[in-house]
Protein backbone atom coordinates (compact mmCIF):
# COMPACT_ATOMS: atom_id res chain seq x y z
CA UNK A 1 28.10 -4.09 5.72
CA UNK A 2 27.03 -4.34 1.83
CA UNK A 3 26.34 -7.74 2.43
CA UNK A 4 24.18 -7.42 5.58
CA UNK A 5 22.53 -4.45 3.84
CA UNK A 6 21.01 -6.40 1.05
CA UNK A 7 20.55 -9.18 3.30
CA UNK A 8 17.70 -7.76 5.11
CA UNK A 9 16.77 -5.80 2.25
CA UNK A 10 15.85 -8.70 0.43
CA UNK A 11 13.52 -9.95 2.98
CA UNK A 12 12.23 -6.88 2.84
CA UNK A 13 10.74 -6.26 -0.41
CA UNK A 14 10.94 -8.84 -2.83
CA UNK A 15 8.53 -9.87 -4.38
CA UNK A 16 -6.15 1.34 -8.37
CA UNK A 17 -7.52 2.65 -7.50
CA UNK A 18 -8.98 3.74 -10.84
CA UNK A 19 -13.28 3.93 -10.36
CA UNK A 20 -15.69 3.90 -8.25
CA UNK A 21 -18.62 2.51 -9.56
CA UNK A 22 -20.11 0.11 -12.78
CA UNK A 23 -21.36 2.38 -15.52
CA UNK A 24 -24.19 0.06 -16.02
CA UNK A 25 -26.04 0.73 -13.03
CA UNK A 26 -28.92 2.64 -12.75
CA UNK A 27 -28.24 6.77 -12.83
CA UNK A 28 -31.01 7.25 -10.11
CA UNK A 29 -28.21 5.94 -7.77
CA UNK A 30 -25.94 9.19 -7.95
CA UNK A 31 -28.08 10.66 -5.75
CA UNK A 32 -26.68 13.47 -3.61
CA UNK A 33 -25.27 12.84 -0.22
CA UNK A 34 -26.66 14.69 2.60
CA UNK A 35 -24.39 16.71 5.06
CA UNK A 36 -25.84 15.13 7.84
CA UNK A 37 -24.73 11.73 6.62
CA UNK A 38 -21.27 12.94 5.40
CA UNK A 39 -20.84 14.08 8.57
CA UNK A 40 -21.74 11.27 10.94
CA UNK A 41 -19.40 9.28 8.52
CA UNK A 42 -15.44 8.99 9.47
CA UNK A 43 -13.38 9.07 6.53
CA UNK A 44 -12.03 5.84 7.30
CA UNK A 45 -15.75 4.64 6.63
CA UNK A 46 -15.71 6.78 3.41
CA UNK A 47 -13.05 5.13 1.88
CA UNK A 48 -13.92 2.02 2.57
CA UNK A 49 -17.45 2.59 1.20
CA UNK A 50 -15.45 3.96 -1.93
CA UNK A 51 -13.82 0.93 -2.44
CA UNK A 52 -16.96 -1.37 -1.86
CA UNK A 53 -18.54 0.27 -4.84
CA UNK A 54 -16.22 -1.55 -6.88
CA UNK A 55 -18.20 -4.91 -5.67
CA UNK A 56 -22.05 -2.54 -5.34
CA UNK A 57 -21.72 -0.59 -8.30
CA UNK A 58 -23.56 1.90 -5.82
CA UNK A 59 -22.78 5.38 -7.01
CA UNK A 60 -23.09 7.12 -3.76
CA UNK A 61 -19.80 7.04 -2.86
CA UNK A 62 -18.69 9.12 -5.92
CA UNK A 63 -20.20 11.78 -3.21
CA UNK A 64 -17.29 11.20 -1.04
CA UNK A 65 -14.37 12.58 -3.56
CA UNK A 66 -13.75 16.10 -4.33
CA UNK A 67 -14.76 16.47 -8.13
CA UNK A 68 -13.13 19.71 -8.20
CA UNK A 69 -10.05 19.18 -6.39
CA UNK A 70 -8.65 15.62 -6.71
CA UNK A 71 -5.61 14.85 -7.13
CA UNK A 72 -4.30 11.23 -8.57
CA UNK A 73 -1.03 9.53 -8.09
CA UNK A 74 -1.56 6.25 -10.13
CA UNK A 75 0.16 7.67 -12.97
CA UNK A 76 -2.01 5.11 -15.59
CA UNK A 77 -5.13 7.06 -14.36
CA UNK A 78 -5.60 10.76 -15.58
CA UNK A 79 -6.24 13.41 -13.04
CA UNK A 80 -9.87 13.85 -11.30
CA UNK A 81 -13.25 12.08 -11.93
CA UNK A 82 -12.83 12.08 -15.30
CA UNK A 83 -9.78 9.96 -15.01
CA UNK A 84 -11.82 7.32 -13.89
CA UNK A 85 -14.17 7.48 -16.45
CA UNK A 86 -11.30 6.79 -18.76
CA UNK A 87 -10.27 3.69 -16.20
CA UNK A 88 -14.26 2.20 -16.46
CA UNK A 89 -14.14 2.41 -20.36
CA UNK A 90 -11.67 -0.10 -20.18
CA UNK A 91 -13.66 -2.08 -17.98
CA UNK A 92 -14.06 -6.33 -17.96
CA UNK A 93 -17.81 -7.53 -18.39
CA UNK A 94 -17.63 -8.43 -14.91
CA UNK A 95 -16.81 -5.03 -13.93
CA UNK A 96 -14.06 -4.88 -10.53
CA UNK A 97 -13.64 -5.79 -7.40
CA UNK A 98 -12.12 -4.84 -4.09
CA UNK A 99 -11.75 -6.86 -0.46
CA UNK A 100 -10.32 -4.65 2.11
CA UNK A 101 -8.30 -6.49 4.24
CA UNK A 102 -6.63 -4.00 6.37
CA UNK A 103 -7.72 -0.25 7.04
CA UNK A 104 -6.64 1.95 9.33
CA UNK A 105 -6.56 6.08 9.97
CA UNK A 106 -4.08 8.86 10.17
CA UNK A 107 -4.63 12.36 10.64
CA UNK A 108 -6.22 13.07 7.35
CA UNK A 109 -5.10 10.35 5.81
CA UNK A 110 -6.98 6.45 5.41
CA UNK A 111 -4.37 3.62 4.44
CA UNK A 112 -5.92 0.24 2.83
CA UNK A 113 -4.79 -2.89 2.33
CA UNK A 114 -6.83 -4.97 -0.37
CA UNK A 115 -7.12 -8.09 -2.66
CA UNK A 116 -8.56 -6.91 -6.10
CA UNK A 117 -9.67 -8.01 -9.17
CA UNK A 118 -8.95 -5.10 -11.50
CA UNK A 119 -7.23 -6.59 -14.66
CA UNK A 120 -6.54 -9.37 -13.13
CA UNK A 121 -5.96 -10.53 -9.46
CA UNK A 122 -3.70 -7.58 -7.68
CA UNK A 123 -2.58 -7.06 -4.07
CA UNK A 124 -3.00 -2.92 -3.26
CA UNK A 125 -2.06 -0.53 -1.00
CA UNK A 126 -4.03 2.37 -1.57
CA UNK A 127 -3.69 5.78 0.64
CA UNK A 128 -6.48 8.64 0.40
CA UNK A 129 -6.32 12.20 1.97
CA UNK A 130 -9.08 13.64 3.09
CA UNK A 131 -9.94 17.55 3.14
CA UNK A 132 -13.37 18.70 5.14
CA UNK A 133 -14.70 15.58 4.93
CA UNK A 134 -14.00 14.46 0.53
CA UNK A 135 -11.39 12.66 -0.82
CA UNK A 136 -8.62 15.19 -2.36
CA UNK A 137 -5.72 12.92 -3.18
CA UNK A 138 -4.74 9.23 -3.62
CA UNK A 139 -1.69 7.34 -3.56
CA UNK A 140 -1.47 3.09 -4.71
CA UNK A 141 1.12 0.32 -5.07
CA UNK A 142 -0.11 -2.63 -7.07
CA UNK A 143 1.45 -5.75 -7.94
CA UNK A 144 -0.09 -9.87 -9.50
CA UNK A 145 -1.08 -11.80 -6.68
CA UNK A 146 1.55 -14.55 -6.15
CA UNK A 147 1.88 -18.19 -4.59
CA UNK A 148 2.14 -18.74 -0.69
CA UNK A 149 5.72 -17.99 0.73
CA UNK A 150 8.21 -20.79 1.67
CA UNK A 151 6.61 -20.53 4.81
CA UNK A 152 2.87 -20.70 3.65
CA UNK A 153 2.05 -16.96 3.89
CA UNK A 154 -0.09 -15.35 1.39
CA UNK A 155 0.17 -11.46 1.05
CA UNK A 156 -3.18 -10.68 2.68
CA UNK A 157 -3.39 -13.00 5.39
CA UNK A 158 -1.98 -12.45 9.11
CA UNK A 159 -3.01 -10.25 11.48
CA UNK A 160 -6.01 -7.61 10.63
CA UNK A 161 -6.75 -6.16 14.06
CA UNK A 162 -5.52 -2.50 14.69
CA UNK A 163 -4.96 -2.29 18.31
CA UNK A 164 -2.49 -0.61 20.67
CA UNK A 165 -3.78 3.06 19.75
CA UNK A 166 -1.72 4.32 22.62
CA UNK A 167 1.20 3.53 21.04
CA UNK A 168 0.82 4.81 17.66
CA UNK A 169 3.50 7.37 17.78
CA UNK A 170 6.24 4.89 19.27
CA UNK A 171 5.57 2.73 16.98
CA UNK A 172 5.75 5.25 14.00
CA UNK A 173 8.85 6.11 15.38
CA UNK A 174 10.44 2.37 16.14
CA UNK A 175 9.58 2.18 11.38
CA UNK A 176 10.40 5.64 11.04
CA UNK A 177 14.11 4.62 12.63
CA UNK A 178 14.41 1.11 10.86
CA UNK A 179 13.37 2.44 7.52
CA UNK A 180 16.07 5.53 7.40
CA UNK A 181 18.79 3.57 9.30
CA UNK A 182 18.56 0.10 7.75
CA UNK A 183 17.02 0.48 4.12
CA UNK A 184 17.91 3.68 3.43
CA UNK A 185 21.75 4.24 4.95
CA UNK A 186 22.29 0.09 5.28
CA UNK A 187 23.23 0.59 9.39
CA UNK A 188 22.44 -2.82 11.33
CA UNK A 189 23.92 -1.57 14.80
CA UNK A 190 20.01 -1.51 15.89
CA UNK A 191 18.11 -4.58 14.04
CA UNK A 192 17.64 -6.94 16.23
CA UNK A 193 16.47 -4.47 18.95
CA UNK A 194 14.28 -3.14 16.14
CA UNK A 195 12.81 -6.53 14.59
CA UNK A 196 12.36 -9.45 16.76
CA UNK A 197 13.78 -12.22 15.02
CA UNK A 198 12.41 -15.26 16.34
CA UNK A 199 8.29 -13.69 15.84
CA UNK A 200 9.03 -12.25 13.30
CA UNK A 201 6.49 -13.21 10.36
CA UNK A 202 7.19 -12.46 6.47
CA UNK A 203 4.54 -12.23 3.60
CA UNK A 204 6.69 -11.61 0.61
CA UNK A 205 6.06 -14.15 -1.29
CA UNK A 206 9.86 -15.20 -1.96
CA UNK A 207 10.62 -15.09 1.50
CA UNK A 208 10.14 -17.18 4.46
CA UNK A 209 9.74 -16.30 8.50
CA UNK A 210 12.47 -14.78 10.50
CA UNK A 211 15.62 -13.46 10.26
CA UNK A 212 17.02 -16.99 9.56
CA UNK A 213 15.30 -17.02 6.17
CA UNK A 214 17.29 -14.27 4.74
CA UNK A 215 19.59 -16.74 3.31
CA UNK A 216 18.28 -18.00 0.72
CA UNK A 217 17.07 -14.56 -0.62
CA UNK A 218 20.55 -13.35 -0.12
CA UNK A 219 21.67 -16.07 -2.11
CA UNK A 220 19.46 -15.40 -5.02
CA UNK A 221 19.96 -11.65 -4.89
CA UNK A 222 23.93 -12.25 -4.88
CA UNK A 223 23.92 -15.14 -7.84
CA UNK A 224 21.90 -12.89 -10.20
CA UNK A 225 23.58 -9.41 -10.28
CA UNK A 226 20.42 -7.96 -8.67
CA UNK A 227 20.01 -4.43 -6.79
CA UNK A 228 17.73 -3.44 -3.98
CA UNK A 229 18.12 0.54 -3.31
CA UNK A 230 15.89 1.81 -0.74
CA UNK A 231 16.72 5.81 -1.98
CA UNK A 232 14.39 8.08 0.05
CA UNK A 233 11.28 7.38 2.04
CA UNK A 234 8.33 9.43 1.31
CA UNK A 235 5.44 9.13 3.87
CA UNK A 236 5.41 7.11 7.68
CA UNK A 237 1.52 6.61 8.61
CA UNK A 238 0.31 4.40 11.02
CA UNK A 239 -1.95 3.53 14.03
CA UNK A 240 -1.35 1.78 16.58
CA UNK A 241 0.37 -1.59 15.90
CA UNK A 242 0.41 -1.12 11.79
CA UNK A 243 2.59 1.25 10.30
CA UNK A 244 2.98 1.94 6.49
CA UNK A 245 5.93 3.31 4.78
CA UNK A 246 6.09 4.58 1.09
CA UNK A 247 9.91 4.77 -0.22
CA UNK A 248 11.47 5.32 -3.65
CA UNK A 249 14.21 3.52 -4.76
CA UNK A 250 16.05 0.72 -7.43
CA UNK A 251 15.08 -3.07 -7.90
CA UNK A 252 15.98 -5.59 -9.83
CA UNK A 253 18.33 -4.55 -12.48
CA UNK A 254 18.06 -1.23 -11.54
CA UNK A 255 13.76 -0.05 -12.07
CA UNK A 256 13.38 2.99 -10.77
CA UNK A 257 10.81 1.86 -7.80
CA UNK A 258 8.35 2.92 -5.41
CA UNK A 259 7.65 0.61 -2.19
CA UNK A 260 5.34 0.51 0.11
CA UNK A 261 6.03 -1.66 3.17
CA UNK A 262 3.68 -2.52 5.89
CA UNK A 263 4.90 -3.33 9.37
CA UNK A 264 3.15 -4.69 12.57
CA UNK A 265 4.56 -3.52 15.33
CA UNK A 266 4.33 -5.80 18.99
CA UNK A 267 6.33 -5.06 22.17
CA UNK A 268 8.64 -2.50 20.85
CA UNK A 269 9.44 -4.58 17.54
CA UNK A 270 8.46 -5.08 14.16
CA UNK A 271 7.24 -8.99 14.51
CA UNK A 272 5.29 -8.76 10.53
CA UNK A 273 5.60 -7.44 7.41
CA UNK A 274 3.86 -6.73 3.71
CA UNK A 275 4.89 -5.14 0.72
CA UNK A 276 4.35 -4.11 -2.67
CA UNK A 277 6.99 -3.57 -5.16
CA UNK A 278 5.85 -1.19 -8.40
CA UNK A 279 7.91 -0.31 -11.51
CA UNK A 280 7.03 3.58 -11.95
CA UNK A 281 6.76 4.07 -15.61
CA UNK A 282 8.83 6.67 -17.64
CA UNK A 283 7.59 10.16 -17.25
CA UNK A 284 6.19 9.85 -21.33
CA UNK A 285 3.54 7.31 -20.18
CA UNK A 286 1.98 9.07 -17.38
CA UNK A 287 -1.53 10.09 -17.51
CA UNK A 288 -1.38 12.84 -15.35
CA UNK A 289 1.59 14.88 -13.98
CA UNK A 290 1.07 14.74 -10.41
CA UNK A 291 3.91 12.23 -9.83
CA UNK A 292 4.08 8.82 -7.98
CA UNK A 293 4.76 10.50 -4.72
């Protein structure tokens, strides 16, 4: 069962936000937003205008975040607007940028998937929560953008389309089970009812397609000593054929970890999957004290 465990563990997982805008633009651009125009907005639209402003430099979107109640859970960012302040001090000459690849809504909550260059070429996950209509928390995984997969997958491409919003909960549900009973408690009575092994499609970027290539991860994972300890998970969103799940756990020689997984659900089954792996620092280099979580 140990062995199974880290078996599909391993094909799993292996392997900022931090401002909104370029100081160097023109001031006249932090113009107020209007309540009409908040309001005809979604806050999926919100966010993604957020991000974008990485690539505008358009202040306006500064208007979407709470200034007076935001919390941040990228512990190398301090807490509120003037934690990104700190971030943009920092900044390249070339200020950053952000292509949203995947977005999608829950409840109060907007989930993103995006390629950025900020320091350097990252995949992100990035999750806000929204509050009458402004951003009042945000949650991110980051990691280097890597090589293609043994089976030519990159970590952004695949499918993009959410669809299936009638089967949002299922699906939710179909994660929710795979993620407690497989990662979390290592049970396999259910995974090949749960993930459909001959669709099934794998952008980790040490891992190839299917079930079959497991092995070689397995392999790897068993020659080196390594761990893979999927501990508690923290958050299930989703809609409609995407789900995202944010879990805390051990990697490699034993990091203390946060993951956050993205699954594609078709059919009943998880047929693709995404991930992001991040070290969480020790609590005496955190910036704020709102936790990873």
């Amino acid at each position: 069962m140990k062995l199974l465990k880290t078996l599909l563990v391993t094909a799993a997982i292996i392997p900022a936000m931090a401002a909104c805008s370029s100081g160097k633009h023109n001031t006249t651009q932090q113009s107020n937003i209007s309540a009409q125009e908040t309001k005809s907005m979604s806050n999926q639209d919100k966010a993604l205008a957020l991000l974008d402003s990485f690539n505008t430099g358009d202040k306006t979107a500064i208007g979407y975040v709470n200034p007076k109640n935001y919390i941040q859970h990228n512990l190398a960012v301090g807490d509120g607007l003037e934690g990104f302040g700190a971030v943009m001090a920092n900044a390249p000459a070339g200020g950053f940028k952000a292509n949203v690849v995947r977005a999608f809504s829950d409840g109060d909550y907007v989930v993103t998937h995006t390629e950025y260059d900020f320091f350097g070429p990252k995949a992100g996950f990035d999750i806000f929560r929204f509050e009458n209509g402004q951003i009042v928390e945000h949650w991110d995984n980051l990691t280097a953008i890597t090589p293609p997969n043994p089976s030519g997958r990159t970590q952004f491409d695949g499918e993009t389309e959410v669809r299936d919003l009638d089967k949002t909960e299922v699906n939710k549900a179909i994660v929710r089970q795979f993620a407690e009973e497989v990662l979390v408690n290592g049970n396999m009575d259910n995974l090949t009812s749960l993930v459909n092994p001959a669709k099934y499609l794998q952008h980790n970027s040490q891992v190839a397609d299917g079930l079959d290539g497991l092995g070689n991860a397995l392999k790897y994972f068993a020659e080196n000593d390594l761990v893979m300890e999927y501990d508690k998970v923290h958050k299930i969103l989703g809609q409609g054929n995407f789900v995202l799940t944010v879990s805390e756990g051990k990697f490699g020689k034993g990091d203390h970890v946060a993951y956050y997984d993205l699954f594609r659900v078709e059919d009943g089954q998880i047929v693709e999957h995404w991930d992001i792996i991040e070290t969480i620092p020790p609590r005496s280099e955190w910036k704020n004290d709102n936790g990873k979580f």
